[in-house]
Protein backbone atom coordinates (compact mmCIF):
# COMPACT_ATOMS: atom_id res chain seq x y z
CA UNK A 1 46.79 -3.53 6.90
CA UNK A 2 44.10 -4.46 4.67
CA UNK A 3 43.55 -7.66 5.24
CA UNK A 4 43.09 -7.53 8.91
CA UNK A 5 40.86 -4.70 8.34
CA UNK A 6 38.97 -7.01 5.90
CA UNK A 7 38.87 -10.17 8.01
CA UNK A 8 37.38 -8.02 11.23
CA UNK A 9 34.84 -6.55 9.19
CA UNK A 10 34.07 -9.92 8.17
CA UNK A 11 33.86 -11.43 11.54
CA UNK A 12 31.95 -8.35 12.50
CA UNK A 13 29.10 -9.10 9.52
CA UNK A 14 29.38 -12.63 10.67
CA UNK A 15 28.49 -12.02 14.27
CA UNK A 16 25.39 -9.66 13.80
CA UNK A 17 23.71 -12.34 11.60
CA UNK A 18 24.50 -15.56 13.40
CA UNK A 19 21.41 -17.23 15.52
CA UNK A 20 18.62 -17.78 13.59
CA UNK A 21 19.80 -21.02 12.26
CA UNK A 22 22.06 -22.15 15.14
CA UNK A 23 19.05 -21.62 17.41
CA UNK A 24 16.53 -23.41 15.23
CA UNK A 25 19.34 -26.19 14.53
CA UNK A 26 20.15 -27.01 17.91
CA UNK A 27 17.08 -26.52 19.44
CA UNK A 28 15.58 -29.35 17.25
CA UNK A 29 18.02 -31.77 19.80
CA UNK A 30 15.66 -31.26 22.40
CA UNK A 31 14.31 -33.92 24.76
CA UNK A 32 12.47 -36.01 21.64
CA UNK A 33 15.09 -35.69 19.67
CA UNK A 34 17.63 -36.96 21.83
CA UNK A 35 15.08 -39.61 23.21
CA UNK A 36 14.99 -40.04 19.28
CA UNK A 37 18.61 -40.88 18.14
CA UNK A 38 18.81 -42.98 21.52
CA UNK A 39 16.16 -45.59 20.54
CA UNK A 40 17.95 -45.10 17.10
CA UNK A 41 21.76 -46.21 18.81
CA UNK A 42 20.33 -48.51 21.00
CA UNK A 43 18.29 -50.81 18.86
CA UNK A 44 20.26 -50.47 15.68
CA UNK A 45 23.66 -50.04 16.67
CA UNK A 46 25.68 -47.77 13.71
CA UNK A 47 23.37 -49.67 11.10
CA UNK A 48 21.24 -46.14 10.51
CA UNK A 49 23.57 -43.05 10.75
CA UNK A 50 23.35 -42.53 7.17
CA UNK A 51 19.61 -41.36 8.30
CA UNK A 52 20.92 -38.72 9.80
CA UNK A 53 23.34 -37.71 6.97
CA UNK A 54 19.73 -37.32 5.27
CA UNK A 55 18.25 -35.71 7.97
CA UNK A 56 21.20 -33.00 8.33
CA UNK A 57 20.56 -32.25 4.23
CA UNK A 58 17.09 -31.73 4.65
CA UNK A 59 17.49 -29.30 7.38
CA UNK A 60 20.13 -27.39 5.66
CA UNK A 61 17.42 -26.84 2.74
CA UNK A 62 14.76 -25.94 4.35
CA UNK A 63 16.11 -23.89 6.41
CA UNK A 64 17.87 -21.70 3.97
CA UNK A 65 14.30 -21.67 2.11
CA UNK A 66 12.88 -20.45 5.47
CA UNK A 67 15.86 -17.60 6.31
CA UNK A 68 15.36 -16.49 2.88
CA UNK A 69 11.95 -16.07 3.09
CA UNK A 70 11.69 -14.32 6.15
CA UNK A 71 14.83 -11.72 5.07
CA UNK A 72 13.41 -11.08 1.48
CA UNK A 73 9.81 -10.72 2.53
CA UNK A 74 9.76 -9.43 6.34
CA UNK A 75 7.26 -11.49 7.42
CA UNK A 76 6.86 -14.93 8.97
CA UNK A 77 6.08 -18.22 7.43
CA UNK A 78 2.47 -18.17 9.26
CA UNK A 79 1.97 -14.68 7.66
CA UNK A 80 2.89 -16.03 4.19
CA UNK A 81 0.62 -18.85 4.65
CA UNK A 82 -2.07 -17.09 5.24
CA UNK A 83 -1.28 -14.48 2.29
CA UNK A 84 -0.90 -16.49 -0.48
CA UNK A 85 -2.95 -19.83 0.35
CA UNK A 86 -6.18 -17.41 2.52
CA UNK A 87 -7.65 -17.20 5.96
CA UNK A 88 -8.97 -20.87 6.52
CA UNK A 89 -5.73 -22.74 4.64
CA UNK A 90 -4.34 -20.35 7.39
CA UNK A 91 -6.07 -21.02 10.93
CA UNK A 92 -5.98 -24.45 9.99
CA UNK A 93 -2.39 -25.09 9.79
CA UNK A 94 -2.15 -22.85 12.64
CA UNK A 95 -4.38 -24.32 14.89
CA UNK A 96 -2.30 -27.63 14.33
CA UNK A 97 0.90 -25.53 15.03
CA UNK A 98 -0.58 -24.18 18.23
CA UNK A 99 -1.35 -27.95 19.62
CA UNK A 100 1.36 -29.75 17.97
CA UNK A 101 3.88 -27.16 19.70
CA UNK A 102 2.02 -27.09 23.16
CA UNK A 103 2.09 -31.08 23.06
CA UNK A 104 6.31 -30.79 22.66
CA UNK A 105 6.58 -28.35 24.83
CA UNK A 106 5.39 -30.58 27.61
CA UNK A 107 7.87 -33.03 26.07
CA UNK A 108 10.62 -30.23 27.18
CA UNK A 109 9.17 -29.58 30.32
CA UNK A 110 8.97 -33.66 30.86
CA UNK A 111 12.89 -33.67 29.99
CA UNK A 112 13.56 -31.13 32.64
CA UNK A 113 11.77 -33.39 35.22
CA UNK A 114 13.53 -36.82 33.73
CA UNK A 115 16.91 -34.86 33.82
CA UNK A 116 16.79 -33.04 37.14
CA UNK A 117 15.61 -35.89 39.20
CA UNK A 118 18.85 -37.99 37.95
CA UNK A 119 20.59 -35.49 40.32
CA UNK A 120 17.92 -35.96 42.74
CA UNK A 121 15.88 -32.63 42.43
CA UNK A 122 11.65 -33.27 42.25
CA UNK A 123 9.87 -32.35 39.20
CA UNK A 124 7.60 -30.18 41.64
CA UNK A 125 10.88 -27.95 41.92
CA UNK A 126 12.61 -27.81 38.70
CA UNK A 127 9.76 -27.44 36.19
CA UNK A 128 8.19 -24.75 37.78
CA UNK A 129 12.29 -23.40 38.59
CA UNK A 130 12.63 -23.61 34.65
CA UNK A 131 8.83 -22.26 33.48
CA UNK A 132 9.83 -18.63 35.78
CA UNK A 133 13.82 -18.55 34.47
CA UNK A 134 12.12 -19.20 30.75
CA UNK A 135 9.31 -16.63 30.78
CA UNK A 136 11.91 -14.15 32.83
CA UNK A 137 14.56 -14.32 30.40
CA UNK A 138 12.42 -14.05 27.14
CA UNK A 139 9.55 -11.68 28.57
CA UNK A 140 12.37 -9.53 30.27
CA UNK A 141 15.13 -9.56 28.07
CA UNK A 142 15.84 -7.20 25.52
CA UNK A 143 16.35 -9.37 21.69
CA UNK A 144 19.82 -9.36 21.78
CA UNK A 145 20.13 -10.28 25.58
CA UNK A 146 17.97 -13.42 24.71
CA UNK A 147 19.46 -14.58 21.70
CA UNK A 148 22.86 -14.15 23.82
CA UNK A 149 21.51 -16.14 26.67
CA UNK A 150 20.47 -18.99 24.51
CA UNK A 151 22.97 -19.27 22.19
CA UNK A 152 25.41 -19.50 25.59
CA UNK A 153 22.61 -21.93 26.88
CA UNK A 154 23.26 -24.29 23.20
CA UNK A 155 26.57 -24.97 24.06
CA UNK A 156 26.12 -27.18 26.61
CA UNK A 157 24.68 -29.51 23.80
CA UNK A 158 28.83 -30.00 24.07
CA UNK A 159 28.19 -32.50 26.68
CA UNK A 160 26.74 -34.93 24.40
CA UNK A 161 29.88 -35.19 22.54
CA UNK A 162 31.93 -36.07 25.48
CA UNK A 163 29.53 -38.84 26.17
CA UNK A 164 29.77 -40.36 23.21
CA UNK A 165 33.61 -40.15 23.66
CA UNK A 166 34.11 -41.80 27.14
CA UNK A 167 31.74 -44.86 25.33
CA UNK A 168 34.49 -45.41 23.16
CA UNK A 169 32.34 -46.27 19.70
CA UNK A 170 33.44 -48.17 17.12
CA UNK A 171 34.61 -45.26 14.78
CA UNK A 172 35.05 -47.75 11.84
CA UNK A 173 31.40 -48.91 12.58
CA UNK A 174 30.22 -45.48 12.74
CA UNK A 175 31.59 -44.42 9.15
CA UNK A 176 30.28 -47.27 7.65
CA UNK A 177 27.15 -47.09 8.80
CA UNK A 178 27.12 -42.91 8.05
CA UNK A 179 28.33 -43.93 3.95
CA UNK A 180 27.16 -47.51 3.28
CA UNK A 181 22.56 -46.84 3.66
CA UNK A 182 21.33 -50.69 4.67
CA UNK A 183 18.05 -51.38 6.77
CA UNK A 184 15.97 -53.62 8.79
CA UNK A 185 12.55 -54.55 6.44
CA UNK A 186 10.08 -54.07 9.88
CA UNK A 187 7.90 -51.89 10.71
CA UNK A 188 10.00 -50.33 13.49
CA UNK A 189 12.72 -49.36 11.05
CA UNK A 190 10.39 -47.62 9.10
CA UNK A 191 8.96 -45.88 12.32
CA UNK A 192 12.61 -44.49 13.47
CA UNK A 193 13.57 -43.37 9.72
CA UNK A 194 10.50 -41.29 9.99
CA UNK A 195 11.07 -40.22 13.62
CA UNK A 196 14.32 -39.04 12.90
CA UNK A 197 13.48 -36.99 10.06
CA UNK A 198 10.38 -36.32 11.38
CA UNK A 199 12.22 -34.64 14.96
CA UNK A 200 14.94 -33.17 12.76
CA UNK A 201 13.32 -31.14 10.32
CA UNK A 202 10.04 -30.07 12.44
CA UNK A 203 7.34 -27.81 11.62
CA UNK A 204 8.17 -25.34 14.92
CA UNK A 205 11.83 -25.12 13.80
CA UNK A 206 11.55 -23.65 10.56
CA UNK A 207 8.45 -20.97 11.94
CA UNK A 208 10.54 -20.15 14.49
CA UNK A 209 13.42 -19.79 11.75
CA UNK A 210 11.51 -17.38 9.72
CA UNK A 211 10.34 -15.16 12.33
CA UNK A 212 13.50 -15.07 14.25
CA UNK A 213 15.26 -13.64 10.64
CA UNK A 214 12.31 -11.10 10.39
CA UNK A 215 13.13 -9.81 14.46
CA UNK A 216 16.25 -9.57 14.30
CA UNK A 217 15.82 -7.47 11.09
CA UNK A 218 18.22 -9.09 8.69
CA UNK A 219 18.86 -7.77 5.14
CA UNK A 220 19.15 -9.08 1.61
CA UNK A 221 22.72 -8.55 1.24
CA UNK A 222 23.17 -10.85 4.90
CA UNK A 223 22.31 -14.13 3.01
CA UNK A 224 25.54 -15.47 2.05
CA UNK A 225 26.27 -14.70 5.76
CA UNK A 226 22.80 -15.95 6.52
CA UNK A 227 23.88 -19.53 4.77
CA UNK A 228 26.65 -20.09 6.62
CA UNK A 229 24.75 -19.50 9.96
CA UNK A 230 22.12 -21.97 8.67
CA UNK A 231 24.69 -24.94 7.48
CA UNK A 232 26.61 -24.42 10.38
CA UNK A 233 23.52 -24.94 13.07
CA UNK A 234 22.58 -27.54 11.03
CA UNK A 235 25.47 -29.59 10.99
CA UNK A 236 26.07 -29.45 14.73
CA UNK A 237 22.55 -30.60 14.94
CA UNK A 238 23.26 -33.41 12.93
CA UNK A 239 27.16 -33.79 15.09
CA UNK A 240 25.31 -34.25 18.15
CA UNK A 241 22.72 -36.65 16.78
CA UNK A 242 25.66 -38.36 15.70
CA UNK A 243 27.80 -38.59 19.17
CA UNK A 244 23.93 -39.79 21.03
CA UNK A 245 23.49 -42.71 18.86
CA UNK A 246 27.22 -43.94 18.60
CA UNK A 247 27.06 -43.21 22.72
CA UNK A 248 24.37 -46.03 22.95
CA UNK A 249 25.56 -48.30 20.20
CA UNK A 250 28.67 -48.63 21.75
CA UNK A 251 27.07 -49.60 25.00
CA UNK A 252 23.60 -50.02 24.84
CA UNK A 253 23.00 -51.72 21.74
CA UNK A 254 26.41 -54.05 22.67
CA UNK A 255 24.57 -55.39 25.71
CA UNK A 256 21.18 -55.75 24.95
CA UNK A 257 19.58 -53.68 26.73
CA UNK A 258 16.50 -51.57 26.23
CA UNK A 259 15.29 -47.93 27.07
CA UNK A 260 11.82 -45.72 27.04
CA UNK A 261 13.43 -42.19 26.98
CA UNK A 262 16.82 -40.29 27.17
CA UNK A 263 16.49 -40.23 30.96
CA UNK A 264 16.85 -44.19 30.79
CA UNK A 265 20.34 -43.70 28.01
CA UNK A 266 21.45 -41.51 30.83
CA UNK A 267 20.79 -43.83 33.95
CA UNK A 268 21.89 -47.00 31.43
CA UNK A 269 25.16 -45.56 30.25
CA UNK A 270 26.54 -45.19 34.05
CA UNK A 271 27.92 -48.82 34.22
CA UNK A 272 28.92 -49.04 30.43
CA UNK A 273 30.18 -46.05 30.06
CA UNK A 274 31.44 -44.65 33.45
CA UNK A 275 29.13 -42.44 36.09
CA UNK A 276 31.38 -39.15 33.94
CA UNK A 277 29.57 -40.11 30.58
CA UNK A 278 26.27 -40.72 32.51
CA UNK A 279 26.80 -37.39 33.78
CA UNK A 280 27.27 -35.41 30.87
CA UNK A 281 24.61 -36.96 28.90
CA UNK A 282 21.97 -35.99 31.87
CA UNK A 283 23.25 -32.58 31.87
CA UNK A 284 23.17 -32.72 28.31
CA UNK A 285 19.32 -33.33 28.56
CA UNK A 286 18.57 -30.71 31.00
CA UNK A 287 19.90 -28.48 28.35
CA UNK A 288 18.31 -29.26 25.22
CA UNK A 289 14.99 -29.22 27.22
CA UNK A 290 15.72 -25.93 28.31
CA UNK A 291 16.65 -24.57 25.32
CA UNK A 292 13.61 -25.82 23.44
CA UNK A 293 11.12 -24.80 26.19
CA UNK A 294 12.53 -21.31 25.81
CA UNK A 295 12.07 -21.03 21.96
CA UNK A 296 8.66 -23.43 21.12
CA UNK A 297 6.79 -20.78 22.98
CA UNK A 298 8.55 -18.18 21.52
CA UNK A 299 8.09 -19.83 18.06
CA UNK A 300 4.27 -20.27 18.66
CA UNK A 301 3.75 -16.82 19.65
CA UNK A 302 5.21 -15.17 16.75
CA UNK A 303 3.22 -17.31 14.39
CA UNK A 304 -0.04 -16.62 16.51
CA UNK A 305 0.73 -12.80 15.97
CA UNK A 306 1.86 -13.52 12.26
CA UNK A 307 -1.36 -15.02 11.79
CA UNK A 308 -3.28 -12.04 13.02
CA UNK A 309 -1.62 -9.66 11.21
CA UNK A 310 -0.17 -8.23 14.76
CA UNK A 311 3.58 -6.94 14.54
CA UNK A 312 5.16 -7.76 17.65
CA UNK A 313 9.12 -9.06 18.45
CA UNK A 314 10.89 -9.34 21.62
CA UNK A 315 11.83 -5.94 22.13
CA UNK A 316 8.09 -4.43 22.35
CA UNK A 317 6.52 -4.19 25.45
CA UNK A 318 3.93 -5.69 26.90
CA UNK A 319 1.71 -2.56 26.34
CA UNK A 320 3.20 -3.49 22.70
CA UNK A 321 2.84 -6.51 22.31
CA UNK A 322 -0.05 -8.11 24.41
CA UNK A 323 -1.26 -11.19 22.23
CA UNK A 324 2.54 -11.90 21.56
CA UNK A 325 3.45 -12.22 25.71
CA UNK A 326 0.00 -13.77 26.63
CA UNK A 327 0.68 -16.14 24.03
CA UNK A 328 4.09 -17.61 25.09
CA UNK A 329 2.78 -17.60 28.85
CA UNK A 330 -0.29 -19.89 28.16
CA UNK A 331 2.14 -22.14 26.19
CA UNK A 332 4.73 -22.38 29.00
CA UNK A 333 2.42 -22.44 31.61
CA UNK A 334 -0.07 -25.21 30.15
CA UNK A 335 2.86 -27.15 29.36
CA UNK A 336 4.41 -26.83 32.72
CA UNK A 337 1.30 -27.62 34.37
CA UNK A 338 0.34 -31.10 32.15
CA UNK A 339 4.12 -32.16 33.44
CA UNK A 340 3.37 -31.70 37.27
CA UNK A 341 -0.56 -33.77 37.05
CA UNK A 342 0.38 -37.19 38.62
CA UNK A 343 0.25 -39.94 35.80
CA UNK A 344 -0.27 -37.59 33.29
CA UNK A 345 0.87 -39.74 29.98
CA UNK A 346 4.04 -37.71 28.70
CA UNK A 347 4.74 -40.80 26.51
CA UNK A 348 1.51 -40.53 24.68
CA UNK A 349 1.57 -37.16 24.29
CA UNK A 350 4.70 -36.66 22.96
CA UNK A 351 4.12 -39.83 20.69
CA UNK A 352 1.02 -37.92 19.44
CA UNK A 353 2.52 -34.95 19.34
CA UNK A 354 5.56 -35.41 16.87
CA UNK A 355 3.07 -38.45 14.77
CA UNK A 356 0.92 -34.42 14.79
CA UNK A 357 4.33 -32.90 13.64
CA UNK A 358 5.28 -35.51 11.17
CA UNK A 359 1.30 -34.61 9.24
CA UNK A 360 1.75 -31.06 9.46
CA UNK A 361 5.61 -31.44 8.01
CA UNK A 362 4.66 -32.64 4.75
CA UNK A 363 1.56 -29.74 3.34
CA UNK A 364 4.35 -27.28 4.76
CA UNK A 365 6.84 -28.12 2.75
CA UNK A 366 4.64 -27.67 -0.22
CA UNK A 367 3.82 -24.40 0.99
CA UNK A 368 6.44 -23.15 1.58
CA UNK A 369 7.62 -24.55 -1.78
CA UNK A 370 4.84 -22.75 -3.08
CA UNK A 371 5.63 -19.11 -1.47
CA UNK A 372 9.24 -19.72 -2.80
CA UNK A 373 8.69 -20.36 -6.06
CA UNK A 374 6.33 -16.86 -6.16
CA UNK A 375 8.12 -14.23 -8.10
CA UNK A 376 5.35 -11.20 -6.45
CA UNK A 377 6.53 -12.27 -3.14
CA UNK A 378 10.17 -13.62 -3.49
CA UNK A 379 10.87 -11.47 -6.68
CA UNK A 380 14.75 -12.09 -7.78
CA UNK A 381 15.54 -14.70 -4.99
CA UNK A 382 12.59 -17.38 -6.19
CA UNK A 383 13.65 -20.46 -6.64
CA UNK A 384 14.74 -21.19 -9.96
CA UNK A 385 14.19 -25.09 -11.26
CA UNK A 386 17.55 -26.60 -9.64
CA UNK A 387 16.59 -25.79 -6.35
CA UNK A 388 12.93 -26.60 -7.52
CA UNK A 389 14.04 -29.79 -8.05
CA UNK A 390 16.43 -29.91 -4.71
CA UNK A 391 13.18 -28.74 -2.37
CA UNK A 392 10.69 -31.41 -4.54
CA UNK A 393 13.14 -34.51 -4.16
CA UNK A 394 13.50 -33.77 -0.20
CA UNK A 395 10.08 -33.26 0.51
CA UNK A 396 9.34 -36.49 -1.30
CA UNK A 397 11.96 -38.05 0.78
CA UNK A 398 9.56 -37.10 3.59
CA UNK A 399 6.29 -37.75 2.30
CA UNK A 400 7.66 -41.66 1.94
CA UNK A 401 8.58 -41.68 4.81
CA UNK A 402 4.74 -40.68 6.76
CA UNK A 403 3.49 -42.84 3.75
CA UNK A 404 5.29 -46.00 4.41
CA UNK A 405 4.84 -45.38 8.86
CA UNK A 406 1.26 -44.70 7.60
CA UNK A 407 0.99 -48.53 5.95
CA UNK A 408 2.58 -50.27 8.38
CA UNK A 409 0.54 -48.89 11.56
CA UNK A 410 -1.97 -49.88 9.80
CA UNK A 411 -0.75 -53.48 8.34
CA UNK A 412 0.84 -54.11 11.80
């Protein structure tokens, strides 16, 4: 009778931790992302999975460094910033949060438009549809009702996997190119590699990370629990990153052809692929977008609050909590608004945006490197010099990466 007992009480501990890191996992699939790994499938076939092997590795570190810093210090990555590095260090990288994060939010808001008017719905309907259902459900909503909602919401990043089923992908293909690391020597190679790290492992994912540990009040003794929440989101992130480029290598790629976003893979894929895997990867889109547009403003707001020393989570009021709500509603509704101007450039600015996301990646990492390596703040969970040396090689991974994009923008 143990055992049962045991394995309950288990599933129970399991349950009240999961969230933070399937949330920040998944919701880095969003509309870039996906737009992303389909540029990545379509113009290089299986040839650069093993990127997102990489990818999947570094967001698995870093986001354990981020849950553990928000459990063992109760306060959010922003906050820390500002702490240990001082007020202008601070604003700085906050102010670039702030615009980087409105700037991708429109990119969410753009993939709710792209994906809703495959099914023949106007932008003028469904962004503003999604902007009221978004602010409702996370202005509303009590914490736990919200991280419900959006964890049901993540699942239909599902559809994505079907997709890349009904292609019918060259598995062998696939599993060489996830094992056996080989690349094109061109600029654009360079370019995706950095794009796909770069929308992987971003900036608003692991603030939003830290904070959401800190609201929903985790403890110490959660982190082995608080590990296996983190691996697990970030695997499926990297699974469905997987079944989006195999989708359009087995189809795209195969015939030639070439796309601008994920609304094109989905539009594209129909006579490949079959109007059901067309289907599922639109739906798949309106998804992702929605999930992200309901957790970059959320992500923004608590490091705007961190930043100003304001304590404020999902359950305060509004009385409560008024820089916190005022904050994600200017996000959402600036970013619903730029998607609705007529010819506003969405490509630019999301281009801008995650090049903006790729810069402010890099003096993070260090940072946050920093903050976990302080014994006053992290006292017995610091990292010690194996992980020192785990954190250091990744980040340099990354800084290459923005190094060698930076050379050949400018040599090309």
């Amino acid at each position: 009778m143990r055992r049962p007992a045991r394995k309950r009480l288990a599933l129970g501990g399991l349950l009240a931790v999961v969230g933070p890191g399937l949330l920040a996992g998944l919701s880095d699939d969003d509309p870039a992302g996906i737009t992303t790994y389909s540029v990545l499938g379509t113009k290089h076939g299986y040839q650069l999975l093993w990127v997102l092997v990489l990818s999947t590795v570094a967001l698995v570190i870093f986001h354990g460094l981020a849950a553990r810093m928000g459990v063992v210090t109760g306060q959010g990555l922003i906050g820390l910033v500002r702490q240990r590095y001082g007020v202008r260090l601070g604003g700085a990288v906050l102010a670039a949060l702030v615009i980087a994060n409105v700037g991708t939010t429109c990119a969410e808001f753009a993939g709710i438009a792209a994906g809703s008017e495959l099914f023949g719905v106007s932008r003028y309907a469904s962004v503003p549809a999604a902007a009221v259902v978004v602010s409702l459900l996370v202005l509303r909503g009590s914490f736990h009702r919200v991280e419900h909602v959006l964890l049901l919401l993540s699942t239909i990043f599902l559809a994505y996997v079907g997709s890349g089923v009904l292609a019918h992908p060259d598995w062998g293909a696939a599993l060489h190119g996830m094992l056996v690391p080989s690349m094109p020597a061109n600029g654009e190679a360079v370019a995706i590699v950095t794009a796909t790290l770069g929308t992987t492992l971003a900036p608003w994912g692991l603030s939003f990370m830290q904070s959401y540990a800190v609201d929903k009040k985790l403890r110490t003794e959660d982190l082995p629990l608080v590990r296996l929440d983190v691996v697990t989101g970030a695997v499926l992130t990297g699974v469905i990153g997987f079944f989006v480029v195999v989708a359009c290598a087995a189809t795209l790629y195969r015939d030639g052809r070439s796309i601008q976003d994920a609304a094109d893979t989905a539009v594209a894929l129909e006579p490949l692929a079959g109007p059901a895997a067309s289907t599922l990867f639109a739906v798949g889109l309106i998804g992702a977008a929605l999930l992200a547009a309901s957790i970059l403003p959320l992500s923004t707001a608590y490091s705007v609050c961190e930043y100003a020393g304001i304590e404020a989570a999902v359950d305060d009021s509004y009385r409560e909590a008024k820089t916190f709500y005022l904050t994600f509603g200017i996000v959402t509704l600036i970013s619903a608004l730029a998607v609705l101007i007529p010819n506003a450039p969405l490509v630019t600015i999301l281009v801008a945006t995650q090049v903006l996301n790729a810069v402010l990646l890099v003096p993070l990492l260090f940072a946050m490197i920093g903050i976990g390596r302080d014994r006053d703040l992290m006292g017995p969970f610091t990292i010690g010099s194996a992980g020192a040396i785990a954190y250091g090689l990744t980040t340099a991974m990354v800084v290459l990466c923005v190094a060698a994009l930076a050379v050949t923008s400018l040599t090309g």
